[in-house]
N, C-alpha and C. Protein backbone atom coordinates (compact mmCIF):
# COMPACT_ATOMS: atom_id res chain seq x y z
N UNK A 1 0.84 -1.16 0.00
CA UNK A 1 0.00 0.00 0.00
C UNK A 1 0.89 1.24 0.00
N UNK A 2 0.61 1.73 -1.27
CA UNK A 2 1.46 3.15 -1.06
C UNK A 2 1.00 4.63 0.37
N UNK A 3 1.98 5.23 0.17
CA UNK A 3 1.21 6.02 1.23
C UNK A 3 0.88 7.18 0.47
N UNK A 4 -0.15 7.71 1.06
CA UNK A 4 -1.19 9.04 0.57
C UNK A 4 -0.06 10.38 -0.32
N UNK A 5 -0.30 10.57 -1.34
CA UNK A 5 0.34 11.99 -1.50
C UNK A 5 -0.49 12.92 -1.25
N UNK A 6 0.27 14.31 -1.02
CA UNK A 6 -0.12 15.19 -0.75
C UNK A 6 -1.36 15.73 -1.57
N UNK A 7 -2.09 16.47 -1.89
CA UNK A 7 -2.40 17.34 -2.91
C UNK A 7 -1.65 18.21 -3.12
N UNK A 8 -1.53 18.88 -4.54
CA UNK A 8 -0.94 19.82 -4.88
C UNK A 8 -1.62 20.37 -5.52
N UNK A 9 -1.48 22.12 -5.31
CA UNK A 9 -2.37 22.98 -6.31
C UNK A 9 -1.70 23.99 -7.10
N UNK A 10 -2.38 24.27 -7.69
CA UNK A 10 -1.51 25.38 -8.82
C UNK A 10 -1.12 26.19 -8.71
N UNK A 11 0.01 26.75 -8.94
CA UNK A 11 0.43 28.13 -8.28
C UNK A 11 1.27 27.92 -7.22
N UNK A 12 2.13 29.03 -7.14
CA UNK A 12 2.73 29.58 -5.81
C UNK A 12 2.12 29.31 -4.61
N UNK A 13 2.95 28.93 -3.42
CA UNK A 13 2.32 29.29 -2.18
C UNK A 13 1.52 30.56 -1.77
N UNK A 14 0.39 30.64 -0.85
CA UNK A 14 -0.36 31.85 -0.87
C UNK A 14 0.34 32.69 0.19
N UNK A 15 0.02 33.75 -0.31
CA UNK A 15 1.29 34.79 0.34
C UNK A 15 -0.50 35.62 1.06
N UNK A 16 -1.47 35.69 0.75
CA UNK A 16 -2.39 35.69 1.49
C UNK A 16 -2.62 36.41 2.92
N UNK A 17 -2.47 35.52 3.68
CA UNK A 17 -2.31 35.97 5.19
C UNK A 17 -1.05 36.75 5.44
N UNK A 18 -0.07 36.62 5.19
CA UNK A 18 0.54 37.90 4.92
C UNK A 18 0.84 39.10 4.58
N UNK A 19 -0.03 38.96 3.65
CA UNK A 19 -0.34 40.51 2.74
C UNK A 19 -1.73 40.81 3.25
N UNK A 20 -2.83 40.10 4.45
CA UNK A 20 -3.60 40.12 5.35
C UNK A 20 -3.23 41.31 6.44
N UNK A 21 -2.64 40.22 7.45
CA UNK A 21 -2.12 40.83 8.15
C UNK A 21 -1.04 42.43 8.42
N UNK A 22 -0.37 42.57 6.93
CA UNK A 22 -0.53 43.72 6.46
C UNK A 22 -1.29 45.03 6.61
N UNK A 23 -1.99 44.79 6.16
CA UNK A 23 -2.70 45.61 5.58
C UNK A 23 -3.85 45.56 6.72
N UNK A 24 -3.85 44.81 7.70
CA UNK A 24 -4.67 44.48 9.05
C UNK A 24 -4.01 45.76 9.95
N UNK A 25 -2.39 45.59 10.14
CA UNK A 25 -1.80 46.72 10.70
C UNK A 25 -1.77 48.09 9.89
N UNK A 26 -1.62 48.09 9.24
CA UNK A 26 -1.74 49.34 8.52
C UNK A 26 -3.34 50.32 8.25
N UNK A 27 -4.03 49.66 8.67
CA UNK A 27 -5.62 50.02 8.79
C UNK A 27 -5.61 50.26 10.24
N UNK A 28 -5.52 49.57 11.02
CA UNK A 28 -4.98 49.93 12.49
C UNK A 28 -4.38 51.21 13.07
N UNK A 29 -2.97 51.55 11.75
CA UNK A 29 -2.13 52.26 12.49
C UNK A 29 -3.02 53.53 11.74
N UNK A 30 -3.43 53.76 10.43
CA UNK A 30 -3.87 55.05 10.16
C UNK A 30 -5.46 55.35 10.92
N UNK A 31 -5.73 54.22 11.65
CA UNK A 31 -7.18 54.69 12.06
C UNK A 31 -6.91 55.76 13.24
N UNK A 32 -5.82 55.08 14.32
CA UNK A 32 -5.34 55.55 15.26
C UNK A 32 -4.71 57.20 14.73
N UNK A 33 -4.13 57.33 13.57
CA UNK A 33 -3.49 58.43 13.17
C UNK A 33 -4.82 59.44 13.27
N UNK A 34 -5.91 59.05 12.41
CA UNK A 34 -7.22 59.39 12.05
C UNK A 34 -7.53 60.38 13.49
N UNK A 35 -7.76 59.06 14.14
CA UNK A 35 -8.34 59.48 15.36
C UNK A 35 -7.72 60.89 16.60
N UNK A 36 -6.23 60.75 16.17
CA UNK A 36 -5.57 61.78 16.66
C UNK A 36 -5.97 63.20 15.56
N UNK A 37 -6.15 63.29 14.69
CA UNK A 37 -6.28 64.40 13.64
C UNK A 37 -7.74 65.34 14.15
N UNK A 38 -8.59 63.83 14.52
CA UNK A 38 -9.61 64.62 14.56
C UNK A 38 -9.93 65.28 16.13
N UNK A 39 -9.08 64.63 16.34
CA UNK A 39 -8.83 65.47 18.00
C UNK A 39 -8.45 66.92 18.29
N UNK A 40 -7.52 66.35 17.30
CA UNK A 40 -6.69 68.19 17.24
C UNK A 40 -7.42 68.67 16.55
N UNK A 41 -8.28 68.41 15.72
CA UNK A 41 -9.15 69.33 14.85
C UNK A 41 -10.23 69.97 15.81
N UNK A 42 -10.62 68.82 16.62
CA UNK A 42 -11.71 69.65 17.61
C UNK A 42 -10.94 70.39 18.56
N UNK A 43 -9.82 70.61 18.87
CA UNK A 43 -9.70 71.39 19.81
C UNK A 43 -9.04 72.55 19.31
N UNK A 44 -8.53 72.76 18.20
CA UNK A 44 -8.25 74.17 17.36
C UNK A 44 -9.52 74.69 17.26
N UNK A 45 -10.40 73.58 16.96
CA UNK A 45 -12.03 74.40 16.72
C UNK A 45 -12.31 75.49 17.46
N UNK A 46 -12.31 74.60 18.89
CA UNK A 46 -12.43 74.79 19.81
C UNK A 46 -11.85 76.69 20.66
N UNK A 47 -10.16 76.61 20.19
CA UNK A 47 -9.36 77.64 20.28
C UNK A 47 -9.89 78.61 19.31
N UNK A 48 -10.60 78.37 18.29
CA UNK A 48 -10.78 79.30 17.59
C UNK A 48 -12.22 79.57 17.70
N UNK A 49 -13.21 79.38 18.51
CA UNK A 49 -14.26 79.21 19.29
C UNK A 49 -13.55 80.81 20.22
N UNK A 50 -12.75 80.36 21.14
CA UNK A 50 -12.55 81.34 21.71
C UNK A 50 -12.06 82.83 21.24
N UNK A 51 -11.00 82.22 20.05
CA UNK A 51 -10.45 83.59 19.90
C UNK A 51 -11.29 84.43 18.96
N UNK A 52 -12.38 83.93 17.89
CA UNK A 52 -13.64 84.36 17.70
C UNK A 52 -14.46 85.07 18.29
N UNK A 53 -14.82 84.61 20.14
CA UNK A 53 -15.53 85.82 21.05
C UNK A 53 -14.72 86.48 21.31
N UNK A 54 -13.09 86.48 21.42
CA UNK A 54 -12.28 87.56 21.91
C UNK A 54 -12.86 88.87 20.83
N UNK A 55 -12.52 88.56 19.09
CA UNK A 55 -12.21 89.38 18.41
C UNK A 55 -13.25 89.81 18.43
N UNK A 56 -14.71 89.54 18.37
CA UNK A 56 -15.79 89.72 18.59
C UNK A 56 -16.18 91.05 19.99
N UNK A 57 -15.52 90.22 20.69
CA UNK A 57 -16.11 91.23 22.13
C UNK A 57 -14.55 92.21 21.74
N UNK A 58 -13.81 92.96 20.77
CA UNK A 58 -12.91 93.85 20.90
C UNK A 58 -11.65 93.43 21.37
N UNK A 59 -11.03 92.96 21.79
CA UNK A 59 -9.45 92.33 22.10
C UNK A 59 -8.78 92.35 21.24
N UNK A 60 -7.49 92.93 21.68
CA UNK A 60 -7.07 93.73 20.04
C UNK A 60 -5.83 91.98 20.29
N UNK A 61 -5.07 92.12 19.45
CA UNK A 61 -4.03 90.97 19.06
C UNK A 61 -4.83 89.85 19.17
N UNK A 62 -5.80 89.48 18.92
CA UNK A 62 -6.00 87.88 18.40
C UNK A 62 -6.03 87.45 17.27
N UNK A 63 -6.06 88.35 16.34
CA UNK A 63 -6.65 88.22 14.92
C UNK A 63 -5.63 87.40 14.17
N UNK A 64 -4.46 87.13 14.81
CA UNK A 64 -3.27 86.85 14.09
C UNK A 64 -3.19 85.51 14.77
N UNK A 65 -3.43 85.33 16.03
CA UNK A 65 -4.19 83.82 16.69
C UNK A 65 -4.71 82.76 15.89
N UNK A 66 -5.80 84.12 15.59
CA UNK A 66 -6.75 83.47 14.94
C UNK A 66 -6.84 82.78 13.73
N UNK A 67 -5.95 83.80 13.36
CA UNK A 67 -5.56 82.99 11.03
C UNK A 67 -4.25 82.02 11.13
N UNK A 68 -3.87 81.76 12.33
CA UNK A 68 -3.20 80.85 12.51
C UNK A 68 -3.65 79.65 12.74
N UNK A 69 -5.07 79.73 13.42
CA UNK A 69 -5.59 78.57 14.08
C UNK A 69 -6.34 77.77 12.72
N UNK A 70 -6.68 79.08 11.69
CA UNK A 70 -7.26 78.64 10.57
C UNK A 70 -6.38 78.11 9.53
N UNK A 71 -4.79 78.37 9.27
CA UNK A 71 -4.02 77.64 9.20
C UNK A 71 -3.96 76.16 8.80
N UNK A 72 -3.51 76.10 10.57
CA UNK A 72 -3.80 74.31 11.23
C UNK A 72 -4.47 73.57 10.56
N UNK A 73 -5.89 74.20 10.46
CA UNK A 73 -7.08 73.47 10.33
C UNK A 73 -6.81 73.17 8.96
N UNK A 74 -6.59 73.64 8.02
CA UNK A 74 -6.29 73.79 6.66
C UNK A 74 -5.53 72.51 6.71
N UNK A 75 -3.83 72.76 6.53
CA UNK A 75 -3.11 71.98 7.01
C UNK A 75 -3.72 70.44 7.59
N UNK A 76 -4.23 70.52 8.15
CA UNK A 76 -4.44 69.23 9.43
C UNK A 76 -5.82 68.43 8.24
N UNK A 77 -6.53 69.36 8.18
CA UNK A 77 -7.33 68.66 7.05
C UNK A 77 -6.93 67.85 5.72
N UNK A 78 -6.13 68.35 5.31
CA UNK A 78 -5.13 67.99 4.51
C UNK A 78 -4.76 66.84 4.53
N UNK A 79 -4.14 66.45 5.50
CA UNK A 79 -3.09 65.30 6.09
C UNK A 79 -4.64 64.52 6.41
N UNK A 80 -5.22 64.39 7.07
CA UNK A 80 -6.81 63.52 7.10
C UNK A 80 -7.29 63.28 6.19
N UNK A 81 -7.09 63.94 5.04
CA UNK A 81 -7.66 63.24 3.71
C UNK A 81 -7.16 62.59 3.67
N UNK A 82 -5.60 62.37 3.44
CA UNK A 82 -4.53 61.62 2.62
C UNK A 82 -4.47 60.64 3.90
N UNK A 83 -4.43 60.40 4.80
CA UNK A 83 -4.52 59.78 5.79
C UNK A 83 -5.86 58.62 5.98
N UNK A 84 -6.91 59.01 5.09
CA UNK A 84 -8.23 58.43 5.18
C UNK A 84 -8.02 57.69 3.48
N UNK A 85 -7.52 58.20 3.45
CA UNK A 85 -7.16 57.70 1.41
C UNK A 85 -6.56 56.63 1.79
N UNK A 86 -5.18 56.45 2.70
CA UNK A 86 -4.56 55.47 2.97
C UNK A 86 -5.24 54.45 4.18
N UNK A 87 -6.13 54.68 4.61
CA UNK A 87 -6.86 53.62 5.54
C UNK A 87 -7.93 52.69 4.37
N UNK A 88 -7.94 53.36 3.50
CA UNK A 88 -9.36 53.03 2.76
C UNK A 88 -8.62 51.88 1.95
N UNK A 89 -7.38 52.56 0.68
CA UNK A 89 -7.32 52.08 0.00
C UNK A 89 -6.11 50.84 0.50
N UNK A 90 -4.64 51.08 0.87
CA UNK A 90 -4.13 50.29 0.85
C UNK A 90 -4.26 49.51 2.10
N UNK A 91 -4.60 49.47 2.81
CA UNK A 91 -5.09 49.38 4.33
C UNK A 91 -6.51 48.55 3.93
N UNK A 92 -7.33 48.73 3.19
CA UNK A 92 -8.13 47.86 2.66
C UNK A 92 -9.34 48.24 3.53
N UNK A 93 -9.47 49.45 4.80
CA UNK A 93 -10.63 49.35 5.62
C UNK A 93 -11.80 50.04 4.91
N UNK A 94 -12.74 50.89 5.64
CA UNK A 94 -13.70 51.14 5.14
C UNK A 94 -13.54 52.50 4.67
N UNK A 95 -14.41 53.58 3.42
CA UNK A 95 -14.54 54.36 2.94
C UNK A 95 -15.07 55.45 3.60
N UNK A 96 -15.92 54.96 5.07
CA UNK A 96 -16.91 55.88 5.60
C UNK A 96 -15.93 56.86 6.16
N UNK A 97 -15.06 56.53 6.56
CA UNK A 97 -13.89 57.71 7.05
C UNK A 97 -13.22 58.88 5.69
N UNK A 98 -13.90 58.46 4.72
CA UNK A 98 -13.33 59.67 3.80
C UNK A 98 -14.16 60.47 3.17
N UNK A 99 -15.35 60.40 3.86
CA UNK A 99 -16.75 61.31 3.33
C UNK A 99 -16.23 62.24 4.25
N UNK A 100 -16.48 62.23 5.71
CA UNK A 100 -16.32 62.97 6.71
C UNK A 100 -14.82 63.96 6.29
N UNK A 101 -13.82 63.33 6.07
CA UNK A 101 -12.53 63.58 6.35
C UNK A 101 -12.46 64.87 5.28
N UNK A 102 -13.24 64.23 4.05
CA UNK A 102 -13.70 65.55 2.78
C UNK A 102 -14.42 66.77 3.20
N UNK A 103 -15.67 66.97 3.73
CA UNK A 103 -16.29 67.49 4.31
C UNK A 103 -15.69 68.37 5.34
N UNK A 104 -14.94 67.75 6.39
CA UNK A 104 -13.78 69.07 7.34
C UNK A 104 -13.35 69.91 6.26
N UNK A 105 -12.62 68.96 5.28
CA UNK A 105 -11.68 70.06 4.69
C UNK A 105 -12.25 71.26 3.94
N UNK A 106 -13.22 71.09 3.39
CA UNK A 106 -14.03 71.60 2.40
C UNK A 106 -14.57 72.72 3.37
N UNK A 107 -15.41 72.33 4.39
CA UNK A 107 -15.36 73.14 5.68
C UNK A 107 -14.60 74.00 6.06
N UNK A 108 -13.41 73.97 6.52
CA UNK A 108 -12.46 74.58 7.10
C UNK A 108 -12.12 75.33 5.70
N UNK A 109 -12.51 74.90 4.83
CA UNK A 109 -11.62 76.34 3.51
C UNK A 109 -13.01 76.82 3.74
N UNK A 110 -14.58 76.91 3.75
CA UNK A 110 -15.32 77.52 3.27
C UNK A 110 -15.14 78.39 4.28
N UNK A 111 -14.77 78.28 5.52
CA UNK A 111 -14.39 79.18 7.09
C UNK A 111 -13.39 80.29 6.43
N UNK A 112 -12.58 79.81 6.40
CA UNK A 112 -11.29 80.71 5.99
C UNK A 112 -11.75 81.50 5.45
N UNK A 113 -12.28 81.52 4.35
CA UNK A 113 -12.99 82.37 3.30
C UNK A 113 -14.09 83.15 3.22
N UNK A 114 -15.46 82.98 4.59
CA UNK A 114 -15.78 83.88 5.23
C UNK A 114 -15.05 84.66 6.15
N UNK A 115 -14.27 84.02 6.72
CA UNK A 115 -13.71 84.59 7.80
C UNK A 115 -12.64 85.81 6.86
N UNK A 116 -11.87 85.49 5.79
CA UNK A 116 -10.98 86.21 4.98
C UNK A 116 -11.69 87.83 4.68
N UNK A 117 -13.48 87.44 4.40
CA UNK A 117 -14.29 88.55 4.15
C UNK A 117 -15.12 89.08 4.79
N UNK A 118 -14.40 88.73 6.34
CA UNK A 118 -15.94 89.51 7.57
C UNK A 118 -17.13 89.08 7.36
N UNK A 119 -17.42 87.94 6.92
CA UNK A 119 -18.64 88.10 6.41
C UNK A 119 -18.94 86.45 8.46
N UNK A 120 -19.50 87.76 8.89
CA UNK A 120 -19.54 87.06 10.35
C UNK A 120 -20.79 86.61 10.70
N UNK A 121 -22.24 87.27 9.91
CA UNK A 121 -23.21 86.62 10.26
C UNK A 121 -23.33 85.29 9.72
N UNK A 122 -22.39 84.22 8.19
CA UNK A 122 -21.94 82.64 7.97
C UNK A 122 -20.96 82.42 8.45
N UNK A 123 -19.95 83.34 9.04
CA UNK A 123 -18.92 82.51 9.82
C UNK A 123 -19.07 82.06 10.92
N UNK A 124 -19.65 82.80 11.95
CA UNK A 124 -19.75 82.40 13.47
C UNK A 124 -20.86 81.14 13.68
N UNK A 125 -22.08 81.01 12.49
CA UNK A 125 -22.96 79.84 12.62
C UNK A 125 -22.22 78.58 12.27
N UNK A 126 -21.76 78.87 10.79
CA UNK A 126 -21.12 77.66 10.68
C UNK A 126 -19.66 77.31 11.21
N UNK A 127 -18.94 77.57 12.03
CA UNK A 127 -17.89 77.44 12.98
C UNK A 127 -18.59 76.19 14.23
N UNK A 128 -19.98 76.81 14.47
CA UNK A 128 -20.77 76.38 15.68
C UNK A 128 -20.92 74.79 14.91
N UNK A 129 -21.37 74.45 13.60
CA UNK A 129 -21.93 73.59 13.13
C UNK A 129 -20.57 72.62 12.87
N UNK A 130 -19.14 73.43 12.59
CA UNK A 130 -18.21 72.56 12.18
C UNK A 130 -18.07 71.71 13.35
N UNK A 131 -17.82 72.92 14.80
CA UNK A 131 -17.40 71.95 16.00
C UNK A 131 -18.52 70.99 16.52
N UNK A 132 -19.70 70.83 16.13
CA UNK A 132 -20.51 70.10 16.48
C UNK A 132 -20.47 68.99 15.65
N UNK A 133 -20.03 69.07 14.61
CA UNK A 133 -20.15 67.98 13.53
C UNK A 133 -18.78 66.97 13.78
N UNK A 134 -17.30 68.29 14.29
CA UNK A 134 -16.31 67.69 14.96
C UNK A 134 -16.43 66.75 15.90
N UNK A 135 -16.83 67.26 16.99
CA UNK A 135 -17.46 66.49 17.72
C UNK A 135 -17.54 64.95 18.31
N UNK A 136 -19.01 65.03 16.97
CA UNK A 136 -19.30 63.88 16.64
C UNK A 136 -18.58 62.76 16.07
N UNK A 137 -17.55 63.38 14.90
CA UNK A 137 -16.88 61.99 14.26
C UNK A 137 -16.06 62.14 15.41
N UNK A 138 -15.45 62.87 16.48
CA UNK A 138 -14.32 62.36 17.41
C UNK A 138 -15.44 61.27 18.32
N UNK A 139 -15.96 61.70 18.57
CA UNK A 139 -16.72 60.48 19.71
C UNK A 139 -17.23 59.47 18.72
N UNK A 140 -17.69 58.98 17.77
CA UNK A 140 -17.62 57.79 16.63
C UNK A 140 -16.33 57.07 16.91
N UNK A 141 -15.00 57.41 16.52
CA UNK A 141 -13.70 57.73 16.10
C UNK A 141 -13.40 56.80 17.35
N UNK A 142 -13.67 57.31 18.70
CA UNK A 142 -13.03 57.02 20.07
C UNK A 142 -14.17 55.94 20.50
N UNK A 143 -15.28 55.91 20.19
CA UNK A 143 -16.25 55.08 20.69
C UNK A 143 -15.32 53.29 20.09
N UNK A 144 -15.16 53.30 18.87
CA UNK A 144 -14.72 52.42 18.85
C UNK A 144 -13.39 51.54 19.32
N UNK A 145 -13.41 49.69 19.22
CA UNK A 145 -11.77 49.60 20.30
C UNK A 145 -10.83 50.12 19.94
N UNK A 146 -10.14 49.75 20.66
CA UNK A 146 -8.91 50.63 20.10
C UNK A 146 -7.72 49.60 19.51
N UNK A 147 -8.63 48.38 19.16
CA UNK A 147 -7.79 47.68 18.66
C UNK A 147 -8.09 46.97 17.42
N UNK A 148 -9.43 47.72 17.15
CA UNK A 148 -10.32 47.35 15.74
C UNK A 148 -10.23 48.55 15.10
N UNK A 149 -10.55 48.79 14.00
CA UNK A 149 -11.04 50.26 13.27
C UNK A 149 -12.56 49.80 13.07
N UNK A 150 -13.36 51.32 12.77
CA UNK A 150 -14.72 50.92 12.76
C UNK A 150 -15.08 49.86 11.61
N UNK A 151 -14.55 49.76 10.64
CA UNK A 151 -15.25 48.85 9.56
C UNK A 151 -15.28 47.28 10.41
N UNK A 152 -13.90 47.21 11.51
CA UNK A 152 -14.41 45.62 11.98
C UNK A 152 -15.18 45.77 13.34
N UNK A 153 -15.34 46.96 13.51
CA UNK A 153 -15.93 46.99 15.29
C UNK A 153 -17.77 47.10 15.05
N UNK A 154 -17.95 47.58 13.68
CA UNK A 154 -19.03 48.04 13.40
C UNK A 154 -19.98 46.47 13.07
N UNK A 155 -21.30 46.60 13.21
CA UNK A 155 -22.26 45.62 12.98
C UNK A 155 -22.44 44.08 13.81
N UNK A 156 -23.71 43.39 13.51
CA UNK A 156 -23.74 42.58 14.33
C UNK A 156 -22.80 41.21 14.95
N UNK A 157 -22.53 40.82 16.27
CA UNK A 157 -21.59 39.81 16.69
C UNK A 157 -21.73 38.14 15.12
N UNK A 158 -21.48 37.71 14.88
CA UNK A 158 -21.22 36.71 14.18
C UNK A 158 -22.49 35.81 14.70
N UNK A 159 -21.94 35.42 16.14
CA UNK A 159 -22.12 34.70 17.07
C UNK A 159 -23.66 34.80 17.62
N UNK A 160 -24.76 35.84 17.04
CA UNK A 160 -25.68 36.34 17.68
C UNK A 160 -26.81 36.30 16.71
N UNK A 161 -27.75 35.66 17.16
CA UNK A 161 -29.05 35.45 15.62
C UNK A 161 -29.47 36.96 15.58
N UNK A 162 -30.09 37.38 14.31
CA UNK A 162 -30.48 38.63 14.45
C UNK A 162 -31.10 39.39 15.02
N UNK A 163 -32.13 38.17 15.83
CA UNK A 163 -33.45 39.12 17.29
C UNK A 163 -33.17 38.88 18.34
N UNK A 164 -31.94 38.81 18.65
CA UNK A 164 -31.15 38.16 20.04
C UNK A 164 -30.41 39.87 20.63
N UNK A 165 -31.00 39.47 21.58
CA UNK A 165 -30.80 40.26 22.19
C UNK A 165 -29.18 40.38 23.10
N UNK A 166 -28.60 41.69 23.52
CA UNK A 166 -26.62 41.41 23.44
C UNK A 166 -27.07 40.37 24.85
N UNK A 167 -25.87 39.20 25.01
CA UNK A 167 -25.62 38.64 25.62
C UNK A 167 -26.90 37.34 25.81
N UNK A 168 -27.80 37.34 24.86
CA UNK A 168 -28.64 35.65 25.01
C UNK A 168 -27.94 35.13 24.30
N UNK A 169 -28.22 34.22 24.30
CA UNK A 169 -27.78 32.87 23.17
C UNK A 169 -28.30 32.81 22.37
N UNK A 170 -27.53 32.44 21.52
CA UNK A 170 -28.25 32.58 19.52
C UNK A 170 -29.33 31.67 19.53
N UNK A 171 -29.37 30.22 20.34
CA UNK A 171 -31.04 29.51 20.16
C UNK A 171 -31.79 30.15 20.66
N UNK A 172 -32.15 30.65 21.97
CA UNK A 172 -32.75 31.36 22.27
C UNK A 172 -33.80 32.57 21.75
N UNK A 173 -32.84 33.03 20.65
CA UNK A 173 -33.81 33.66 20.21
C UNK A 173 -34.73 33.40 18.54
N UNK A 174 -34.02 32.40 18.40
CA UNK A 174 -34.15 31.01 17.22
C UNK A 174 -35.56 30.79 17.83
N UNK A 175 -35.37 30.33 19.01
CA UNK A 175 -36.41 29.35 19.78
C UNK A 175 -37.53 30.34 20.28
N UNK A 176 -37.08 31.65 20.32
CA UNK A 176 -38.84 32.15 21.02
C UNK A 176 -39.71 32.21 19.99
N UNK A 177 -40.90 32.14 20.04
CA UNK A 177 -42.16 32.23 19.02
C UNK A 177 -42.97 33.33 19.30
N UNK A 178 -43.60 34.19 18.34
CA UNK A 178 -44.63 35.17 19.19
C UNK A 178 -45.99 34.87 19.16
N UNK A 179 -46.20 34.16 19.33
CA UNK A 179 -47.75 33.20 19.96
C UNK A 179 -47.25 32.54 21.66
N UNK A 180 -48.15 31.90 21.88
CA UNK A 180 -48.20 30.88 22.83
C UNK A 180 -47.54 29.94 22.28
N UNK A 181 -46.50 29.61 23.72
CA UNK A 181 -45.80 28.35 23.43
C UNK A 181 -46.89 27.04 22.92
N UNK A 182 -46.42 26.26 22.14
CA UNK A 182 -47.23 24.87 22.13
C UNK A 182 -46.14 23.85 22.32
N UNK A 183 -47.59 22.91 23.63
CA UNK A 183 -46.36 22.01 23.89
C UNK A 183 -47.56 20.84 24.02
N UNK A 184 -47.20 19.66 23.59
CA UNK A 184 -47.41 18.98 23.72
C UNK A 184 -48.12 17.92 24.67
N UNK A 185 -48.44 17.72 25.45
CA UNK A 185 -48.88 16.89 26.56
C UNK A 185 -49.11 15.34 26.43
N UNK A 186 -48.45 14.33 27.17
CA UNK A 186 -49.21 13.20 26.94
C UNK A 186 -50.96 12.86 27.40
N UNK A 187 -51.56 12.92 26.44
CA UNK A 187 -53.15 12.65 27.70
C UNK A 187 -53.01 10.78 28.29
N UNK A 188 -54.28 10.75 28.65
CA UNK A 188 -54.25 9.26 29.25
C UNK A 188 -53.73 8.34 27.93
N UNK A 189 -52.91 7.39 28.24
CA UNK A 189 -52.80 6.26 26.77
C UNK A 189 -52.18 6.97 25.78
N UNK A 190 -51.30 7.80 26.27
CA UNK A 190 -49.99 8.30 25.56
C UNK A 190 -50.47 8.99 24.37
N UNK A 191 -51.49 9.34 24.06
CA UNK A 191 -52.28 10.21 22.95
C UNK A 191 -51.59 11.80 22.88
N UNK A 192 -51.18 12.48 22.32
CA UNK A 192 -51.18 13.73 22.29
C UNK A 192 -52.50 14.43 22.19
């Protein structure tokens, strides 16, 4: 009796899980980058939140604060695109981080550019709307682990039927019915 050969398949060994795991860390490391950008983005907001009521309520030297802070934002937006370009594409994660990441930037120039022309009754509303919108993707951003990016932290456990509630067991909710249970009974002489 001969002994078993292997199978063999076509092609090269799969380089696969390697070029996986890749691109596993590298989605990782720019989410984390991500997540720092948009931090500092909310808190320049933030600085420029303030130096906005300074120039506003009369305080002379902020103004130069201020087109600095608008700057940053410029700048920093910048680097979050290209930063969200590289989570998406070679990093292989999800896209939803580069709607948002567009949107700051696009933002932060449409600021500049009221702000460039006094034009203060659209600058000071939408400043209010950027940092609120900031905000939000930072607490998205941070809500998730910190050892997933959202495309794997996002949606339901594997492990969990779809009307199961967190922490039952997947029969469980297989098994409830919305009627009355029916169960069976033996009557006398084993009859159902």
């Amino acid at each position: 009796m001969e002994p078993a050969q292997p199978v063999r398949t076509a092609g090269p060994p799969s380089t696969t899980s390697a070029f996986t795991g890749r691109a596993a860390a590298w989605r990782l490391t720019t989410f984390r980058i991500l997540r720092i950008l948009v931090t500092v983005q909310a808190a320049i907001i933030l600085a420029q939140a303030i130096t906005a009521g300074l120039l506003l309520s009369g305080t002379p030297n902020v103004r130069g604060v201020h087109g600095l802070g608008a700057i940053l934002l410029v700048l920093i937006g910048l680097v979050q695109v290209v930063v969200a370009i590289l989570h998406w594409r070679p990093g292989r994660g999800t896209a939803r981080l580069l709607g948002p990441s567009i949107g700051i930037l696009v933002g932060v120039l449409v600021q500049a550019m009221l702000g460039e022309t006094h034009n203060k009754a659209l600058h000071v509303p939408f400043g209010v709307l950027m940092f609120g919108g900031l905000l939000m993707l930072t607490r998205q951003l941070w809500s998730a682990p910190a050892d997933r990016a959202p495309d794997q932290a996002q949606g339901r456990a594997p492990d969990r039927a779809p009307d199961a509630a967190p922490g039952q067991a997947p029969d469980a909710a297989s098994n409830q019915q919305s009627g009355p249970a029916k169960t069976s009974t033996p009557a006398s002489g084993g009859q159902p």
